[in-house]
C-alpha atoms as a PDB file:
ATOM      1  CA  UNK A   1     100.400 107.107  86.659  1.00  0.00           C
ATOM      2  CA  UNK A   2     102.624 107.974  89.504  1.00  0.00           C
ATOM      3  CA  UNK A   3     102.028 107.102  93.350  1.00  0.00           C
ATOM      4  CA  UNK A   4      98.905 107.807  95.252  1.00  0.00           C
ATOM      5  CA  UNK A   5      99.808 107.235  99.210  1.00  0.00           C
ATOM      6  CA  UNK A   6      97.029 107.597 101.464  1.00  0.00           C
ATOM      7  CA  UNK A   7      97.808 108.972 104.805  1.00  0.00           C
ATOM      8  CA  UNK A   8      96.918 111.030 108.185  1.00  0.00           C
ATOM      9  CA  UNK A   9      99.003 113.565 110.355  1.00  0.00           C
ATOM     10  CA  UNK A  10     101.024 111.797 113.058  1.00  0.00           C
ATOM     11  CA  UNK A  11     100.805 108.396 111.865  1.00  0.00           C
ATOM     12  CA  UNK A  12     103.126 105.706 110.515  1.00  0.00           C
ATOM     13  CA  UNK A  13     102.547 107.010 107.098  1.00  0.00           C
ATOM     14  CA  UNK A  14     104.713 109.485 107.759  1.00  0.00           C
ATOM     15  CA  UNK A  15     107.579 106.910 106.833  1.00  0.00           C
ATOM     16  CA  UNK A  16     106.620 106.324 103.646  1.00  0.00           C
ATOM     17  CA  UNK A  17     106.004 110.158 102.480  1.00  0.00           C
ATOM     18  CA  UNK A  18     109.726 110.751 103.683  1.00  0.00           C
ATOM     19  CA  UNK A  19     110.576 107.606 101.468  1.00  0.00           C
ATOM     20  CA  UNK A  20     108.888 109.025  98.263  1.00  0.00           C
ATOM     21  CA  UNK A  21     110.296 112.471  98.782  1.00  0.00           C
ATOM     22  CA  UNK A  22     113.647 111.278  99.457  1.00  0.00           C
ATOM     23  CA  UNK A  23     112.985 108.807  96.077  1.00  0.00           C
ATOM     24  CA  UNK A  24     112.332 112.193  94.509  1.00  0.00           C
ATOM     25  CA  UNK A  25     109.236 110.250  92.317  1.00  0.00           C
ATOM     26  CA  UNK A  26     105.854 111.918  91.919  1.00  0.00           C
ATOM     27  CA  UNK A  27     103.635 111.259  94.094  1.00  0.00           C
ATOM     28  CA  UNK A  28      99.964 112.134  94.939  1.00  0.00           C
ATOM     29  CA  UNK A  29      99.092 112.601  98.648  1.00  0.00           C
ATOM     30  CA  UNK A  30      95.517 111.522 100.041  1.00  0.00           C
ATOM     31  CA  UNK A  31      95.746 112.520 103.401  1.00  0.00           C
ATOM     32  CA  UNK A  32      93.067 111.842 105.849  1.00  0.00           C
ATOM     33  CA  UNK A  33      90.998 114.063 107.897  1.00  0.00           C
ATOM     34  CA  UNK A  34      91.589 111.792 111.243  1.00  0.00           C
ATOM     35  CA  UNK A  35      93.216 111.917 114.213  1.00  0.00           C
ATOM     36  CA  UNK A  36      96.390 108.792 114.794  1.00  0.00           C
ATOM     37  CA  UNK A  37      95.533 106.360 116.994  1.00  0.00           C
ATOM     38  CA  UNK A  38      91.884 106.431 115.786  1.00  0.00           C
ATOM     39  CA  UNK A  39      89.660 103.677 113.521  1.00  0.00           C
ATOM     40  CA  UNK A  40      89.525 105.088 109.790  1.00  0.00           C
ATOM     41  CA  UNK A  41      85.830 104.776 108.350  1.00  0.00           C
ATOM     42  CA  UNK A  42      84.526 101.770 107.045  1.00  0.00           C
ATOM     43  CA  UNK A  43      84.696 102.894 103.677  1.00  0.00           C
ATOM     44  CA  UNK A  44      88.726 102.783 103.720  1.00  0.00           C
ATOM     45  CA  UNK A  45      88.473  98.994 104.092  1.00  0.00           C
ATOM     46  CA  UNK A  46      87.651  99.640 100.038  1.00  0.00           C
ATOM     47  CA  UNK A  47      91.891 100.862  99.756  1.00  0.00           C
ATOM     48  CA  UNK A  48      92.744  98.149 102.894  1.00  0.00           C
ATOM     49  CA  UNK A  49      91.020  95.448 104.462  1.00  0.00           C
ATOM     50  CA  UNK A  50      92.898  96.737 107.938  1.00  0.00           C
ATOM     51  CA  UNK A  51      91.145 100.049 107.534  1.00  0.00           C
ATOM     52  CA  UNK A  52      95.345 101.382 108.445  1.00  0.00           C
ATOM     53  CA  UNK A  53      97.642 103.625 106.422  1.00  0.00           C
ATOM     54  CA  UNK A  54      99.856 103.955 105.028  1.00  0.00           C
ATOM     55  CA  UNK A  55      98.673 102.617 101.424  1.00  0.00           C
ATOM     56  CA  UNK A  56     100.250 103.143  98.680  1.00  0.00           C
ATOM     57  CA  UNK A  57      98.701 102.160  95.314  1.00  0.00           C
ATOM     58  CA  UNK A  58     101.585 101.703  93.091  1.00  0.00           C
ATOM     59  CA  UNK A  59     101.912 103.489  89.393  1.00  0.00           C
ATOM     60  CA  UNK A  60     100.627 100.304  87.876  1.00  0.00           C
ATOM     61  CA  UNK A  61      97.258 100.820  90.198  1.00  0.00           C
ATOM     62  CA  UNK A  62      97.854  97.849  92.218  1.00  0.00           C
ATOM     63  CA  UNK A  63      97.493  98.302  96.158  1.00  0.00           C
ATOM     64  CA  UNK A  64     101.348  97.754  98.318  1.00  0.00           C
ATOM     65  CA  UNK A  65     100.308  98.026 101.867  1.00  0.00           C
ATOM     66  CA  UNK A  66     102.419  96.970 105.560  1.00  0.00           C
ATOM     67  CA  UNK A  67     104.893  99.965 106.117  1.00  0.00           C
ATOM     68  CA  UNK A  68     108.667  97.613 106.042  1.00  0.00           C
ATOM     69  CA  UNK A  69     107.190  95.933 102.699  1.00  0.00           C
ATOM     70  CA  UNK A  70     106.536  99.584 101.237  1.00  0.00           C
ATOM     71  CA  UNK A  71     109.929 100.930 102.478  1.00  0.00           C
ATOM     72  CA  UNK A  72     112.116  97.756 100.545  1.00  0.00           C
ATOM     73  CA  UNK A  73     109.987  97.790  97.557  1.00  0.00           C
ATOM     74  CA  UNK A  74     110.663 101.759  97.130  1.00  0.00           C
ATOM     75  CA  UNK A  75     114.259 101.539  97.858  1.00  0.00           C
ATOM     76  CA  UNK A  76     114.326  98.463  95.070  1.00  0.00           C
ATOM     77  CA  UNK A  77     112.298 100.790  92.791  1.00  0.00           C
ATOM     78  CA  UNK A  78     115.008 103.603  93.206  1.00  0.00           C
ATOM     79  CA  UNK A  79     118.387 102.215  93.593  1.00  0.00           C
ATOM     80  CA  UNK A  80     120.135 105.091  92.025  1.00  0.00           C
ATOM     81  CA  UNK A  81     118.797 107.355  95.131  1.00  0.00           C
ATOM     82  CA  UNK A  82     120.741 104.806  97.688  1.00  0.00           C
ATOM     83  CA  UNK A  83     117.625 104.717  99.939  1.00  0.00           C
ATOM     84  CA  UNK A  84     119.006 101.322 101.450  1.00  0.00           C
ATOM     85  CA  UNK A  85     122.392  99.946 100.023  1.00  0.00           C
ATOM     86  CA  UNK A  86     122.649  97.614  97.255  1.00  0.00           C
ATOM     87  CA  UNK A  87     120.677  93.935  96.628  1.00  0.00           C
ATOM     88  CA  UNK A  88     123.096  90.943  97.639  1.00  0.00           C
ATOM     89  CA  UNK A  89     125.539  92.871 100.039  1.00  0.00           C
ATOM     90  CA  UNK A  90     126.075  92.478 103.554  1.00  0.00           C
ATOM     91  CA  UNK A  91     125.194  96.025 104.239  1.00  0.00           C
ATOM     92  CA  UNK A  92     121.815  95.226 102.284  1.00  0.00           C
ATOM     93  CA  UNK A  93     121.387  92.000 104.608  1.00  0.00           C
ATOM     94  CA  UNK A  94     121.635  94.312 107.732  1.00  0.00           C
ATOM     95  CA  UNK A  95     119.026  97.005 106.562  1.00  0.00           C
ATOM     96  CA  UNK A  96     116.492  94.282 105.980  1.00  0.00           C
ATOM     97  CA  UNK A  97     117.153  92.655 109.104  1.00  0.00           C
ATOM     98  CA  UNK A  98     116.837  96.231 111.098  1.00  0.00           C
ATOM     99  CA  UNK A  99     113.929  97.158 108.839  1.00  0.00           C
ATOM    100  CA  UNK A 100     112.249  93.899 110.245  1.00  0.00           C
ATOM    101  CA  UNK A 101     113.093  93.978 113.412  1.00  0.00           C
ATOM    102  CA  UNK A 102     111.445  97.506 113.992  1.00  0.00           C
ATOM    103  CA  UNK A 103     108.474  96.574 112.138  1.00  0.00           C
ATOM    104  CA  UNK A 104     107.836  93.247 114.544  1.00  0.00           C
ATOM    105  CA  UNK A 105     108.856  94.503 117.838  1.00  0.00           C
ATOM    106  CA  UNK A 106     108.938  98.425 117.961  1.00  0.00           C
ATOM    107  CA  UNK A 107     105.642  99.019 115.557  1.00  0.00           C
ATOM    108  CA  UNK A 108     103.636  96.328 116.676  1.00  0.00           C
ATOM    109  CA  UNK A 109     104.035  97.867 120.616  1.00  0.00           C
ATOM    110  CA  UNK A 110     103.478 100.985 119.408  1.00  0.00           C
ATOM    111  CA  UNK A 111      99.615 100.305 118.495  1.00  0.00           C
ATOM    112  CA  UNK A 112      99.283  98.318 121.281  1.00  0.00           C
ATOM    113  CA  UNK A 113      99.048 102.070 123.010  1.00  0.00           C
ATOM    114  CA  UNK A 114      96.222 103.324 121.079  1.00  0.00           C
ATOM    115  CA  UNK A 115      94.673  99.848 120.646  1.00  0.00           C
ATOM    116  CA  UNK A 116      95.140  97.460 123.347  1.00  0.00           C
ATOM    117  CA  UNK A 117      91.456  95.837 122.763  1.00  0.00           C
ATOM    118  CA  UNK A 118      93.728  94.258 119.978  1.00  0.00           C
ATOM    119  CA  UNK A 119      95.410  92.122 122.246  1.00  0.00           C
ATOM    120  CA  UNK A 120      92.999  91.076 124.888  1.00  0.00           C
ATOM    121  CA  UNK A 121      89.601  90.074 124.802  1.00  0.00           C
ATOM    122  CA  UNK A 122      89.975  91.431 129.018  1.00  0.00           C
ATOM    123  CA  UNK A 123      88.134  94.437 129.071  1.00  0.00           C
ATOM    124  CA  UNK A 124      90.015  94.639 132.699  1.00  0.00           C
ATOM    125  CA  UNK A 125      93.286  93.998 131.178  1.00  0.00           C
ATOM    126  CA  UNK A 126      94.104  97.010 128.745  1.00  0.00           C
ATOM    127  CA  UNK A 127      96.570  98.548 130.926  1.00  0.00           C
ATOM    128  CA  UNK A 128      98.081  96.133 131.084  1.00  0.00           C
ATOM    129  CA  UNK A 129      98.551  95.973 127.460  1.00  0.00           C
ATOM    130  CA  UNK A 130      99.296  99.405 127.659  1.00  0.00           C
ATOM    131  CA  UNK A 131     102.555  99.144 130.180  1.00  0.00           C
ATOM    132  CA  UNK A 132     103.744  95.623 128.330  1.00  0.00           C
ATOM    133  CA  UNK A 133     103.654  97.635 125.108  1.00  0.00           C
ATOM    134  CA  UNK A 134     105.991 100.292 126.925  1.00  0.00           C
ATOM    135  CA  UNK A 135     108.286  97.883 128.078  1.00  0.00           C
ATOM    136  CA  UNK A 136     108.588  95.771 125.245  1.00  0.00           C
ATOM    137  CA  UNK A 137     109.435  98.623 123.032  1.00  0.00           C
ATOM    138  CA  UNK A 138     112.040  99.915 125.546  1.00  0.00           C
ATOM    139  CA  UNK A 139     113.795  96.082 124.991  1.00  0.00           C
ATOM    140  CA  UNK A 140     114.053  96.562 121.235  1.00  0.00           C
ATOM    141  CA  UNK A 141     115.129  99.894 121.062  1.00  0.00           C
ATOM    142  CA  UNK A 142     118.175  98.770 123.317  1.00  0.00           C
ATOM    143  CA  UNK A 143     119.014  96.005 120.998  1.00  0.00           C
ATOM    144  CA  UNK A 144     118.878  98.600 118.138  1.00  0.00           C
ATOM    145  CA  UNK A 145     120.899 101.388 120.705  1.00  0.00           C
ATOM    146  CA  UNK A 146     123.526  98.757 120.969  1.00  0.00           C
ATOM    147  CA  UNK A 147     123.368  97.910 116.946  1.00  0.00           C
ATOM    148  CA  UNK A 148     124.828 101.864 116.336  1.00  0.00           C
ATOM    149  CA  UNK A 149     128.175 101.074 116.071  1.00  0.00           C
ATOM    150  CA  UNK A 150     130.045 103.092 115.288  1.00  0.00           C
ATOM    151  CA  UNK A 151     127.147 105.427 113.912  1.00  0.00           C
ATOM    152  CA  UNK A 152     125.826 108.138 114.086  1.00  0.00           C
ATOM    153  CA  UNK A 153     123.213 105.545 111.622  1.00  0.00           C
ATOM    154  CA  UNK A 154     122.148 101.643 112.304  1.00  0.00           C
ATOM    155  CA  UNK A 155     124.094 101.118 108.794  1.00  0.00           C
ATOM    156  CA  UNK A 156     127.291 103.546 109.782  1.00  0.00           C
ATOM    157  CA  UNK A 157     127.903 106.794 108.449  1.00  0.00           C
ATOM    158  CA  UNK A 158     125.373 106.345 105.668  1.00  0.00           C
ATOM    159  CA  UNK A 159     121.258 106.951 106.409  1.00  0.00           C
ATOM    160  CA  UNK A 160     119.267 104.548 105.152  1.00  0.00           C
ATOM    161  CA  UNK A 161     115.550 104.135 105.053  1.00  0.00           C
ATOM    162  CA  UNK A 162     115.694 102.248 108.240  1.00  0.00           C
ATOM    163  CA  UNK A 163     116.851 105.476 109.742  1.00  0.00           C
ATOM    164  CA  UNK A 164     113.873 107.555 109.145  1.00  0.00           C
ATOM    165  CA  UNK A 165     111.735 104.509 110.120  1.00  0.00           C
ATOM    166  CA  UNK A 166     113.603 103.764 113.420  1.00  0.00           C
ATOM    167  CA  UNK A 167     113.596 107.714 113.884  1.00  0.00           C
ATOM    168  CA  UNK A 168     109.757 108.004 113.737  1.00  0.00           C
ATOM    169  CA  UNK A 169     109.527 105.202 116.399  1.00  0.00           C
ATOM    170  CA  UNK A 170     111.573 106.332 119.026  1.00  0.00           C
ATOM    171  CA  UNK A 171     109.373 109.498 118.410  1.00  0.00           C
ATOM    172  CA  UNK A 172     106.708 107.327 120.217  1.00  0.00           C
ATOM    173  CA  UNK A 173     108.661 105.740 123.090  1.00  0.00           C
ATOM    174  CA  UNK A 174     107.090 107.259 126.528  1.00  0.00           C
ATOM    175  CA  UNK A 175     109.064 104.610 128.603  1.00  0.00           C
ATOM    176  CA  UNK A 176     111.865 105.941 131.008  1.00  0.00           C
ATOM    177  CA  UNK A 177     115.003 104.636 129.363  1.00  0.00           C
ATOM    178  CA  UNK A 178     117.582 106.743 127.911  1.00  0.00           C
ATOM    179  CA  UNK A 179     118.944 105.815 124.605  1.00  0.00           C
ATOM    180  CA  UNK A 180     121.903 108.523 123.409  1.00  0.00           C
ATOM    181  CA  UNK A 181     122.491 107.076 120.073  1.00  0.00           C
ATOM    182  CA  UNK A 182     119.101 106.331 119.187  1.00  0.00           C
ATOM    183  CA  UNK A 183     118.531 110.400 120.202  1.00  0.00           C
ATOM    184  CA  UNK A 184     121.779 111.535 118.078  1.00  0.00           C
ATOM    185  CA  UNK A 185     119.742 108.856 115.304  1.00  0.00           C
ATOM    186  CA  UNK A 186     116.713 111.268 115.346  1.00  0.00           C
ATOM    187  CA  UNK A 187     118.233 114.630 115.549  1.00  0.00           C
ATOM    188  CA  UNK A 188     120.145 113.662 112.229  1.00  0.00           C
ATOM    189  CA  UNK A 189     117.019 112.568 110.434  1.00  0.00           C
ATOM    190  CA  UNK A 190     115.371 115.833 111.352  1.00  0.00           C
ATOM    191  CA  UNK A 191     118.082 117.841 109.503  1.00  0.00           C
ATOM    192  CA  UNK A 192     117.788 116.120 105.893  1.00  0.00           C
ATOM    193  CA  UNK A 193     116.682 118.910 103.889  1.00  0.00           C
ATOM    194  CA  UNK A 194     114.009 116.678 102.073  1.00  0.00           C
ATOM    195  CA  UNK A 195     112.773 115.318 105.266  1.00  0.00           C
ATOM    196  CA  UNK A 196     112.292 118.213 107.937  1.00  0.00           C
ATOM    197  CA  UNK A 197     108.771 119.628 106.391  1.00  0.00           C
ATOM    198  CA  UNK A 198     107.344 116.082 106.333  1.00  0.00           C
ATOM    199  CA  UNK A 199     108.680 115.796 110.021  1.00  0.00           C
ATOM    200  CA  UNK A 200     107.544 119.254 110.853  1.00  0.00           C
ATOM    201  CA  UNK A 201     104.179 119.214 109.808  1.00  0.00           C
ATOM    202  CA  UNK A 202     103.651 115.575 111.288  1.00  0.00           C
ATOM    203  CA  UNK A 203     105.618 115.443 114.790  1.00  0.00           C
ATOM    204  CA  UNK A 204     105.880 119.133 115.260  1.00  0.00           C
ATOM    205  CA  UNK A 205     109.569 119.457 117.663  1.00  0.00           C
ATOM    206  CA  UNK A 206     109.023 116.565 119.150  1.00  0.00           C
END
């Protein structure tokens, strides 16, 4: 049985079809007929009780969902394709930590945009929501601007996972910072071969 990862244009799924393609493993897209930023059906809460994607149901038919979780686990699964660098080195340390961080502070702001009723029971408050989500995203993305050193990746001159997933991110940043590295980050992640038509067909330019 190979992978089956259910998905929708424009989401955060997006991540973890890069990661498969990039793991060069067979895989079986499900992908949605739903706009991001929307509920999924009911009837999804049968693949994950959050009703989100992505989910990936592993070959063994077991259910992996929570988008940093999927990212390690497939880069564990696939060592010899160097998606994140080896178990018990420093380099490994830092691409876990990064992987993290994003998922906690950049992710987590970024569907407080589509879905600030999440975070306050104050119908009056979910623009407020809305503009701390902005501003809390534009504070992590300068911790991870100022984490490229020397670059042009958070890990060096080698991409990682993290890459893609940080890349997809800033994708979603409407705030009014300017973040060079972060940008160069992106553009670099939209040349890999593998990744462009996943990037195309889900972000478009952008």
């Amino acid at each position: 049985m190979s992978y089956r990862l259910y998905n929708r244009p424009g989401s955060g799924g997006f991540v973890v079809e890069a990661a498969l393609a990039l793991a060069e493993t067979d895989f079986e897209l499900d992908e949605l007929d739903s706009r991001a930023g929307t509920p999924l059906p009911e009837s999804f809460r049968d693949h994950n009780p959050w009703r989100q994607v992505p989910t990936l149901i592993l070959p063994d038919g077991s259910t992996m969902t929570e988008t940093a979780a999927i990212l390690i686990h497939l880069a564990n699964c696939h060592p010899e394709k160097a998606l994140a660098p080896p178990s018990g080195t420093s380099a490994h340390a830092a691409f876990l930590r990064w992987t993290v961080f994003a998922n906690v502070n950049i992710y987590e702001a970024v569907l407080r945009l589509p879905y600030p009723d999440r975070y306050t029971t104050d119908p009056n408050g979910l623009e407020a929501v809305r503009e701390a989500a902005v501003e809390r995203m534009g504070k992590a993305l300068s911790v991870l601007e100022d984490a490229i050193e020397p670059g042009p990746y958070l890990l060096g001159d080698t991409m990682s996972l993290v890459d893609v997933y940080v890349a997809m991110l800033f994708t979603w940043y409407r705030g009014d910072s300017v973040f060079p590295k972060l940008t160069t980050l992106k553009a670099a992640v939209k040349k890999i071969p593998i990744v462009a038509p996943i990037w195309q067909r889900h972000f478009g330019d952008r």
